[in-house]
C-alpha atoms as a PDB file:
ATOM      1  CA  UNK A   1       0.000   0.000   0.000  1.00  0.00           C
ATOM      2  CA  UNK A   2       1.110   3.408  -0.848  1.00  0.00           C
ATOM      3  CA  UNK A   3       0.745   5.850   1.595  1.00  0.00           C
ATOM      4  CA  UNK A   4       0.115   9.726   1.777  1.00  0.00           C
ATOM      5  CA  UNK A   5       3.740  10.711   2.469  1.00  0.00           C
ATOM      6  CA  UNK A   6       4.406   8.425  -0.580  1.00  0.00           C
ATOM      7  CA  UNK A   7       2.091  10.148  -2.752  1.00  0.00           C
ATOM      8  CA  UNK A   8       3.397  13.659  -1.931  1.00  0.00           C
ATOM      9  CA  UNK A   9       6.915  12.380  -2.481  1.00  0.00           C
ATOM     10  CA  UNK A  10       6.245  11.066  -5.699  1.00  0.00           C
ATOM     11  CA  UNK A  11       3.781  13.856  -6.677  1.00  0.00           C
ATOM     12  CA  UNK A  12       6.835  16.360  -5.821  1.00  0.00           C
ATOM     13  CA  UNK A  13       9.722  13.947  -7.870  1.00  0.00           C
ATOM     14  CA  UNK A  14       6.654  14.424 -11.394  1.00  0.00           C
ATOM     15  CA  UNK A  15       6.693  18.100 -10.604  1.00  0.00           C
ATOM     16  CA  UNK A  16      11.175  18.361 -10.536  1.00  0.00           C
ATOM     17  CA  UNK A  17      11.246  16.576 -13.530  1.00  0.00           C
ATOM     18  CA  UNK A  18       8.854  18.090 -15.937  1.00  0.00           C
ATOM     19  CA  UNK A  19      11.015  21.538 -14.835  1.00  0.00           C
ATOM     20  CA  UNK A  20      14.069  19.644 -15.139  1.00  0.00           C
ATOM     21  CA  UNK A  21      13.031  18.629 -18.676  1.00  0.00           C
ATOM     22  CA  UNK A  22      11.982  21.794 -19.649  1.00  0.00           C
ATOM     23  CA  UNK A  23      13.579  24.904 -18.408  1.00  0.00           C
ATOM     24  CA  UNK A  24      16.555  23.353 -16.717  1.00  0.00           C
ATOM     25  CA  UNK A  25      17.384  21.082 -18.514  1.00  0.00           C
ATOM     26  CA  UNK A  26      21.192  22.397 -19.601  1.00  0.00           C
ATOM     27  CA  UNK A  27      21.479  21.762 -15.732  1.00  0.00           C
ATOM     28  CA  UNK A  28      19.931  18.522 -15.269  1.00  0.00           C
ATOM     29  CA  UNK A  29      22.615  17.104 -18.403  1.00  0.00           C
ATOM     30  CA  UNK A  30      25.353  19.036 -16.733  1.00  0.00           C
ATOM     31  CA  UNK A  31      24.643  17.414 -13.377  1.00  0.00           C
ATOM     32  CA  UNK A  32      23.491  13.307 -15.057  1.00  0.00           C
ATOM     33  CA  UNK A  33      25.906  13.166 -18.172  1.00  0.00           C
ATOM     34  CA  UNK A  34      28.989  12.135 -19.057  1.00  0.00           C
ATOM     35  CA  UNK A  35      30.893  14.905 -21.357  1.00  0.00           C
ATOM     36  CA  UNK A  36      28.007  16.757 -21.264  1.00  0.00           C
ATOM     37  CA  UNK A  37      29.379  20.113 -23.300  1.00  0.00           C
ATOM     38  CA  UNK A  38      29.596  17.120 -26.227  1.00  0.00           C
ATOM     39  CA  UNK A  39      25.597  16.519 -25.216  1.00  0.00           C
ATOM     40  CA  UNK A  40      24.170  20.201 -25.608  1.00  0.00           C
ATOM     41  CA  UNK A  41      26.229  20.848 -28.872  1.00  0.00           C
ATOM     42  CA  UNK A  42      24.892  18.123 -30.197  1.00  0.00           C
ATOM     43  CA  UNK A  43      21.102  18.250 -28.930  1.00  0.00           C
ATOM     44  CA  UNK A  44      21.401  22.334 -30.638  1.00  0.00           C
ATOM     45  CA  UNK A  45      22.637  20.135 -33.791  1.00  0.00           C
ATOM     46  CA  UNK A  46      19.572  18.330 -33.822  1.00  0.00           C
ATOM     47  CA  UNK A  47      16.881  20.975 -32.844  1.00  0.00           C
ATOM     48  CA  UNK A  48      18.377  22.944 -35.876  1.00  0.00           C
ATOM     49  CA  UNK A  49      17.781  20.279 -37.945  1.00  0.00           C
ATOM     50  CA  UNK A  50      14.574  19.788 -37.287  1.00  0.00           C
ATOM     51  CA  UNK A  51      13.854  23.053 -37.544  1.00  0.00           C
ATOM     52  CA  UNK A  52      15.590  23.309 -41.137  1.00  0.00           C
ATOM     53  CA  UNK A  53      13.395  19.995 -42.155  1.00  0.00           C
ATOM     54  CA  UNK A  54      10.052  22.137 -41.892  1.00  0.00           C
ATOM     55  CA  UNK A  55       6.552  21.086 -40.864  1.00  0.00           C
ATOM     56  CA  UNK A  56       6.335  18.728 -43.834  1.00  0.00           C
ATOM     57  CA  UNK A  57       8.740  16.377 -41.956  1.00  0.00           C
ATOM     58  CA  UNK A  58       8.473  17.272 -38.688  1.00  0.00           C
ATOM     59  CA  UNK A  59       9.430  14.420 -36.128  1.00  0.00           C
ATOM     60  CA  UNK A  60       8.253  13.992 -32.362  1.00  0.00           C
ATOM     61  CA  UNK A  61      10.446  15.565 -29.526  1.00  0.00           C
ATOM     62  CA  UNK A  62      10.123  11.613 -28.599  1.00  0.00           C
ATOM     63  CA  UNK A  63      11.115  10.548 -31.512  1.00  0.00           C
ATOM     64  CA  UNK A  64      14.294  13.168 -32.005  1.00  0.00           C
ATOM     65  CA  UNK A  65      15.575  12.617 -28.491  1.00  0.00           C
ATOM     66  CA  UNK A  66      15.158   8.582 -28.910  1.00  0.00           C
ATOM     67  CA  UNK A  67      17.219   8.822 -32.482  1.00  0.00           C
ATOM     68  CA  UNK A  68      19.719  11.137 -30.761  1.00  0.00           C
ATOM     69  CA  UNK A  69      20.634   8.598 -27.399  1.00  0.00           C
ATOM     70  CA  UNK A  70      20.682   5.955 -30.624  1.00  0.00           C
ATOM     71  CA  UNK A  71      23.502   7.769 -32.632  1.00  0.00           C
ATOM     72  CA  UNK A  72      25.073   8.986 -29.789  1.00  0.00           C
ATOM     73  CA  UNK A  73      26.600   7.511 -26.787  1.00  0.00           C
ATOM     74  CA  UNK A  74      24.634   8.681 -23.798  1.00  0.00           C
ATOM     75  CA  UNK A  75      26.752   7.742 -20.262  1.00  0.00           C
ATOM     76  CA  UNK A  76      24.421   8.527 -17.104  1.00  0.00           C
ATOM     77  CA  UNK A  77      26.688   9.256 -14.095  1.00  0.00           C
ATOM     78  CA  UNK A  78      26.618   9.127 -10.321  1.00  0.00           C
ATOM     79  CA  UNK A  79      28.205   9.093  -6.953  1.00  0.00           C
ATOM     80  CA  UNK A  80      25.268   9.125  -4.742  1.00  0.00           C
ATOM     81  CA  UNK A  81      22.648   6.375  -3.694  1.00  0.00           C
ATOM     82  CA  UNK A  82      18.919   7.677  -4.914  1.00  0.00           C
ATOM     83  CA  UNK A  83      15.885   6.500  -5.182  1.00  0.00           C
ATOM     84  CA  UNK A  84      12.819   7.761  -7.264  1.00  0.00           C
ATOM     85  CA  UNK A  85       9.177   7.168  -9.131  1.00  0.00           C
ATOM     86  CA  UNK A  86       9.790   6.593 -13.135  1.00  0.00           C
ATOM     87  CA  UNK A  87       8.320  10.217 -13.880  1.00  0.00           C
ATOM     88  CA  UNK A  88       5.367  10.250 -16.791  1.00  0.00           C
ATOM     89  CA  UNK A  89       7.495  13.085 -18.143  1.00  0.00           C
ATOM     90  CA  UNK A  90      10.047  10.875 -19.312  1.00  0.00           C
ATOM     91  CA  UNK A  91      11.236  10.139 -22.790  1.00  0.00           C
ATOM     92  CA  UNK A  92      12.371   6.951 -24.213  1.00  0.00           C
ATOM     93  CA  UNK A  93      16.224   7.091 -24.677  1.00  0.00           C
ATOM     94  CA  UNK A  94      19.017   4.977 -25.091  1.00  0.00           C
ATOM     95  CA  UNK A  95      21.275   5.325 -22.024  1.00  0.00           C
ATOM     96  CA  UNK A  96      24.827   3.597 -20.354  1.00  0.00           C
ATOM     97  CA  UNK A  97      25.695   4.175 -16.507  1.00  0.00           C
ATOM     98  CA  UNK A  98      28.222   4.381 -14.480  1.00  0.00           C
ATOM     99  CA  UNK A  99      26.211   2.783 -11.422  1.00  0.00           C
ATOM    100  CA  UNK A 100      24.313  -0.069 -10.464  1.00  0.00           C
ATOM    101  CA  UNK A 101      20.272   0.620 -11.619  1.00  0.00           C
ATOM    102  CA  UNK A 102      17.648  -1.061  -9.893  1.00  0.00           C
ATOM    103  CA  UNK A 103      13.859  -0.719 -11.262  1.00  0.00           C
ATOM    104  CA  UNK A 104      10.883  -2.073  -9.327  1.00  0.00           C
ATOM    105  CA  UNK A 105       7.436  -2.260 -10.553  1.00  0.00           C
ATOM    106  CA  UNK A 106       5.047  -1.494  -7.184  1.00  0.00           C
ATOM    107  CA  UNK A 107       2.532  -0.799  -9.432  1.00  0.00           C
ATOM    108  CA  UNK A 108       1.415  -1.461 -13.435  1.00  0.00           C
ATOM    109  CA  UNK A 109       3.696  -2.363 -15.339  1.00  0.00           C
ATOM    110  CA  UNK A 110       7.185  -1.566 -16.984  1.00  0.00           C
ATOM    111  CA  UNK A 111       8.290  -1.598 -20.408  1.00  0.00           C
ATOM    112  CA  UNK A 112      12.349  -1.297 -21.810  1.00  0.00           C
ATOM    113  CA  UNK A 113      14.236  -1.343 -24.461  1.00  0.00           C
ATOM    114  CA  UNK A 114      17.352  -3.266 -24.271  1.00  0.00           C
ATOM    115  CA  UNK A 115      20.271  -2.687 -26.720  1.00  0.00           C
ATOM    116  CA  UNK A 116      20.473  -4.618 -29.358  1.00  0.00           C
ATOM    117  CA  UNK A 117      17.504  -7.117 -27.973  1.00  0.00           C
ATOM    118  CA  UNK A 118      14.474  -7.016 -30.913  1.00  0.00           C
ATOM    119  CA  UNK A 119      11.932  -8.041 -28.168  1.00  0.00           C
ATOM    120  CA  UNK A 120      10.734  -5.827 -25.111  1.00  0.00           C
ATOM    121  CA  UNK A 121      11.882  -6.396 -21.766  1.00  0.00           C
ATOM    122  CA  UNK A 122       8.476  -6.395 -19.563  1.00  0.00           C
ATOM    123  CA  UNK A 123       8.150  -6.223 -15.952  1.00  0.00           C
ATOM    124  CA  UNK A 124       4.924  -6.877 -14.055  1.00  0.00           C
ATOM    125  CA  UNK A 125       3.949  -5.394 -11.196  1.00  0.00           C
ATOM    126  CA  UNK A 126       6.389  -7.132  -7.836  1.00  0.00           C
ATOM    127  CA  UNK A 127       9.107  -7.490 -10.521  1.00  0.00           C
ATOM    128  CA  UNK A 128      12.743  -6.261 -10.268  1.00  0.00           C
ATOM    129  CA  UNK A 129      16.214  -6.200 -11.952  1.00  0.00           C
ATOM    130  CA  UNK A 130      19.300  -5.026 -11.743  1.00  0.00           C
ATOM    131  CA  UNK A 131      21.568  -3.579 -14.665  1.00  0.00           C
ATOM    132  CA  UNK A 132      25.332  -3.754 -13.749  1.00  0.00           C
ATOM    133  CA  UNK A 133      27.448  -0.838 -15.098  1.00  0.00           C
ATOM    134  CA  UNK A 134      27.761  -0.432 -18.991  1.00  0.00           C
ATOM    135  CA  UNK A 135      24.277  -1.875 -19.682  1.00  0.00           C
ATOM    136  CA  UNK A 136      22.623   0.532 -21.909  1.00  0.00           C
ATOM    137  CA  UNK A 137      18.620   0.552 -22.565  1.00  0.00           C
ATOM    138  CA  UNK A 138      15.597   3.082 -22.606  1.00  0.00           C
ATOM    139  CA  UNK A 139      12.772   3.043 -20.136  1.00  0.00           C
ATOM    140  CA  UNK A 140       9.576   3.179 -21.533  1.00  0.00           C
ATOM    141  CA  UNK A 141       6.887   5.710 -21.307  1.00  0.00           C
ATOM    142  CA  UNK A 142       4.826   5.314 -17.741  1.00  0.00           C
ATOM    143  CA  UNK A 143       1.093   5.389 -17.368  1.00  0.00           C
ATOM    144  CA  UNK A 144      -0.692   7.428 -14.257  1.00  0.00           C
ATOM    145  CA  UNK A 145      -1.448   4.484 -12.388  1.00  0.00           C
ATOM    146  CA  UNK A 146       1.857   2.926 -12.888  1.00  0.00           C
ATOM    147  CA  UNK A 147       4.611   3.423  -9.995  1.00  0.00           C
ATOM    148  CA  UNK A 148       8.019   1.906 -10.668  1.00  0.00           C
ATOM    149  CA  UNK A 149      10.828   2.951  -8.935  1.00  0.00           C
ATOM    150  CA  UNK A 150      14.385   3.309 -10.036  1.00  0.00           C
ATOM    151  CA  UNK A 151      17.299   2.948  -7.715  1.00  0.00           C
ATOM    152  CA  UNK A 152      20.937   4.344  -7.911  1.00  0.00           C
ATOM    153  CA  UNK A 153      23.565   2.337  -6.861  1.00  0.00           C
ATOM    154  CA  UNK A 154      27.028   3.622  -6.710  1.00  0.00           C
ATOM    155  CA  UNK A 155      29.811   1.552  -7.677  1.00  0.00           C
ATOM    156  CA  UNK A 156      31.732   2.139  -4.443  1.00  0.00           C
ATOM    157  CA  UNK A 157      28.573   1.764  -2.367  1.00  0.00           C
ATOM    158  CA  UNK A 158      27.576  -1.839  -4.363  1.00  0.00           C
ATOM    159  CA  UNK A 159      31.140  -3.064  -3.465  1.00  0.00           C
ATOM    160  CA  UNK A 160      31.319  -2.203   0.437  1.00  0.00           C
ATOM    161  CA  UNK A 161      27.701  -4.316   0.138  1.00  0.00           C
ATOM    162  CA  UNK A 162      29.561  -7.372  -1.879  1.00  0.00           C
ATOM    163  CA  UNK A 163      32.026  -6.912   1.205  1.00  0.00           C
ATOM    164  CA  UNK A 164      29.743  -7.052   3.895  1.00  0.00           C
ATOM    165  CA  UNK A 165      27.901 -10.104   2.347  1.00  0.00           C
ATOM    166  CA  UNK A 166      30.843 -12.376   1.810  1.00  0.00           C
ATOM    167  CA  UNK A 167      31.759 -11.761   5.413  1.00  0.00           C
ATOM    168  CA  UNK A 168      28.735 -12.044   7.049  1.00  0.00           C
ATOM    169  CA  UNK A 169      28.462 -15.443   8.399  1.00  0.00           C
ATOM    170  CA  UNK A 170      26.792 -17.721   6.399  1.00  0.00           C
ATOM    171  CA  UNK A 171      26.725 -15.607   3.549  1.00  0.00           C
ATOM    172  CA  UNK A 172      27.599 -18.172   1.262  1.00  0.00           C
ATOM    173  CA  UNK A 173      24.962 -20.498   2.084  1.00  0.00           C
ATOM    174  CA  UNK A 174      22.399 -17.877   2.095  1.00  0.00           C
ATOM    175  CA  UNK A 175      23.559 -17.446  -1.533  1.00  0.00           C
ATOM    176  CA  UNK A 176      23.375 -21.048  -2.896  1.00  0.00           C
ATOM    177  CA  UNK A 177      20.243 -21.407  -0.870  1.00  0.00           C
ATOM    178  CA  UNK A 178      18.463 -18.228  -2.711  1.00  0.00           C
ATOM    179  CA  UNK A 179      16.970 -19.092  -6.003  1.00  0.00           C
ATOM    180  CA  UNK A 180      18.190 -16.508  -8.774  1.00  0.00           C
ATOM    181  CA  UNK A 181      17.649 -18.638 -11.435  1.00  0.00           C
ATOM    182  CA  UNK A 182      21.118 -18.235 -12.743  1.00  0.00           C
ATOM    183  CA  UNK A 183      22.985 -21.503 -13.891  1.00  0.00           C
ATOM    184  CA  UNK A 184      24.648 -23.467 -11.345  1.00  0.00           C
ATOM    185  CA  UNK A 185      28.561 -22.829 -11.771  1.00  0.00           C
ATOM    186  CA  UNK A 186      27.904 -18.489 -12.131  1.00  0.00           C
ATOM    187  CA  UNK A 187      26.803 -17.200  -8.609  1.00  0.00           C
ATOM    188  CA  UNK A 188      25.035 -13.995  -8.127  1.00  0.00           C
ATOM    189  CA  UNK A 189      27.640 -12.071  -6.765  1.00  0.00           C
ATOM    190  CA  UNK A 190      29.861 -13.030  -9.924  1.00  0.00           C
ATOM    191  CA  UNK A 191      26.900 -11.882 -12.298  1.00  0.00           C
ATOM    192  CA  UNK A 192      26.739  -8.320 -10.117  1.00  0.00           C
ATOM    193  CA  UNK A 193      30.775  -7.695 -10.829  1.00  0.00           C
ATOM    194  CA  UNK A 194      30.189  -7.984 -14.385  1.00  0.00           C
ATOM    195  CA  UNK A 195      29.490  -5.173 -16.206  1.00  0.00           C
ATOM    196  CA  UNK A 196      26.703  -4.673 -19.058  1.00  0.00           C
ATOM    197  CA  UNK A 197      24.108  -7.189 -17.685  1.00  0.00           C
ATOM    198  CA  UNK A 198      20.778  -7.332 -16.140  1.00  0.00           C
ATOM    199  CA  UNK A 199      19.137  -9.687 -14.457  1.00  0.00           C
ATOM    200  CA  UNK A 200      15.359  -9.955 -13.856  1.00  0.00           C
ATOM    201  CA  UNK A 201      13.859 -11.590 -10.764  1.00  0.00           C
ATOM    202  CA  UNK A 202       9.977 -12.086 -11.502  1.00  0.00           C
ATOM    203  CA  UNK A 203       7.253 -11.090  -8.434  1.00  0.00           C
ATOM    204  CA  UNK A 204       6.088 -13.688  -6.246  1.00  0.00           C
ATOM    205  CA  UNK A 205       3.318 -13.496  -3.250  1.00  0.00           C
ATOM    206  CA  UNK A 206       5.926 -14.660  -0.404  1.00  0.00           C
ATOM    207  CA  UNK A 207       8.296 -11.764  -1.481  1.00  0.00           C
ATOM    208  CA  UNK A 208       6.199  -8.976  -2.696  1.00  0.00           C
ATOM    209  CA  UNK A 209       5.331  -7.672   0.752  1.00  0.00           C
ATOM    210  CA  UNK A 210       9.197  -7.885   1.828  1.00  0.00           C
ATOM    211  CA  UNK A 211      10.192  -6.022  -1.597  1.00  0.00           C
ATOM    212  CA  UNK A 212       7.642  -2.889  -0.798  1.00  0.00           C
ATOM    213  CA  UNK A 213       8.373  -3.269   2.936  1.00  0.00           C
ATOM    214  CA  UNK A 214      12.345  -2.495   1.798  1.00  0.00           C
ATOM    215  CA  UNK A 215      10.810   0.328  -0.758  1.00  0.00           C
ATOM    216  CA  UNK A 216       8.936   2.144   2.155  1.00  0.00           C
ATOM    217  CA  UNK A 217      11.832   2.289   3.985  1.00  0.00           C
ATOM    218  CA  UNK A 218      14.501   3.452   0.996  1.00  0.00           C
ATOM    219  CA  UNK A 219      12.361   6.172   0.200  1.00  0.00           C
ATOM    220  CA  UNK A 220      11.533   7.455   3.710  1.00  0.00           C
ATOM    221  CA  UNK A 221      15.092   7.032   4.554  1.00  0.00           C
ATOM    222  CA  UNK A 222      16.426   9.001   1.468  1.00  0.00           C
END
């Protein structure tokens, strides 16, 4: 269940981003991108462009900015842990990080484009994965209803939590014991050090209340 506080939080995250997007976004690139000088050159390239093509052949600001992340290569960056609602402001583009990205579907549903991948990834609602660095896709436009959450995950931060799992006691047989569906000889923690992957682990009953128990308490923590 999503709660008030939620609500306003998430209602105040739609509200940053369609500013963001519109009049500051030469900030918001400066602050999320890799070279980002390279970025706004090129973007003004574009929005000439279109502008020299005319109404006749006019293309969607969806469509431009989705061709752009294709032809260029878009490099998302981070040092801090975050954690916020997949705005319905956002549009589709092609994107890399520098961080670990985890997306959860508490709500709806959640469509992506992967690199290279023909098909649509689709996540139901109690779904998650996790895209190591490198792995570059586009989220998919939102829907009101739908509330999916997308978590940062600094490098440093994901390998001082690799650390504390392998010395916990018993962390290795908490690992083998865990089903991630992965093949028997890779573990998960040798999946999460490679870079350019993503793994999806599907919603189940006996897990969805733990997942938006840990959600509830990300957010109101951050």
């Amino acid at each position: 269940m999503i709660d008030a506080r939620l609500e306003a939080a998430f209602a105040a995250q739609e509200a940053e981003d369609a500013y963001r997007l519109a009049e500051g976004l030469e900030e918001a690139i400066g602050e999320e991108f890799e070279d980002a000088e390279r970025i706004r050159e090129r973007i003004d390239y574009w929005a000439g462009m279109s502008a020299h093509l005319g109404r006749r052949h006019a293309i969607t600001e969806a469509e431009k900015v989705l061709a752009f992340s294709i032809q260029e290569t878009l490099v998302r960056v981070s040092a801090e842990f975050s954690i916020r609602k997949h705005t319905t402001c956002q549009t589709p583009y092609f994107h890399g990080h520098d961080f670990y990205e985890m997306i959860y579907v508490w709500r709806g549903r959640c469509g992506q484009k992967i690199m290279g991948d023909k098909e649509e990834l689709s996540l139901s609602e109690g779904d998650l994965c996790i895209l190591t660095p490198g792995m570059v896709h586009a989220m998919l436009p939102c829907g009101a209803g739908d509330v999916i959450l997308k978590i940062i995950i600094p490098c440093p931060l994901m390998r001082r939590m690799f650390q504390f799992m392998e010395e916990s006691e018993g962390g290795a047989q908490r690992e083998s014991s865990m089903d991630f569906g992965k093949r028997d000889e890779d573990s998960f923690f040798e999946f999460l050090r490679k870079n350019d992957g993503i793994y999806t682990f599907r919603g189940a009953p006996d897990v969805k209340l733990q997942r938006e128990h840990l959600m509830d308490s990300l957010i109101h923590e951050t």
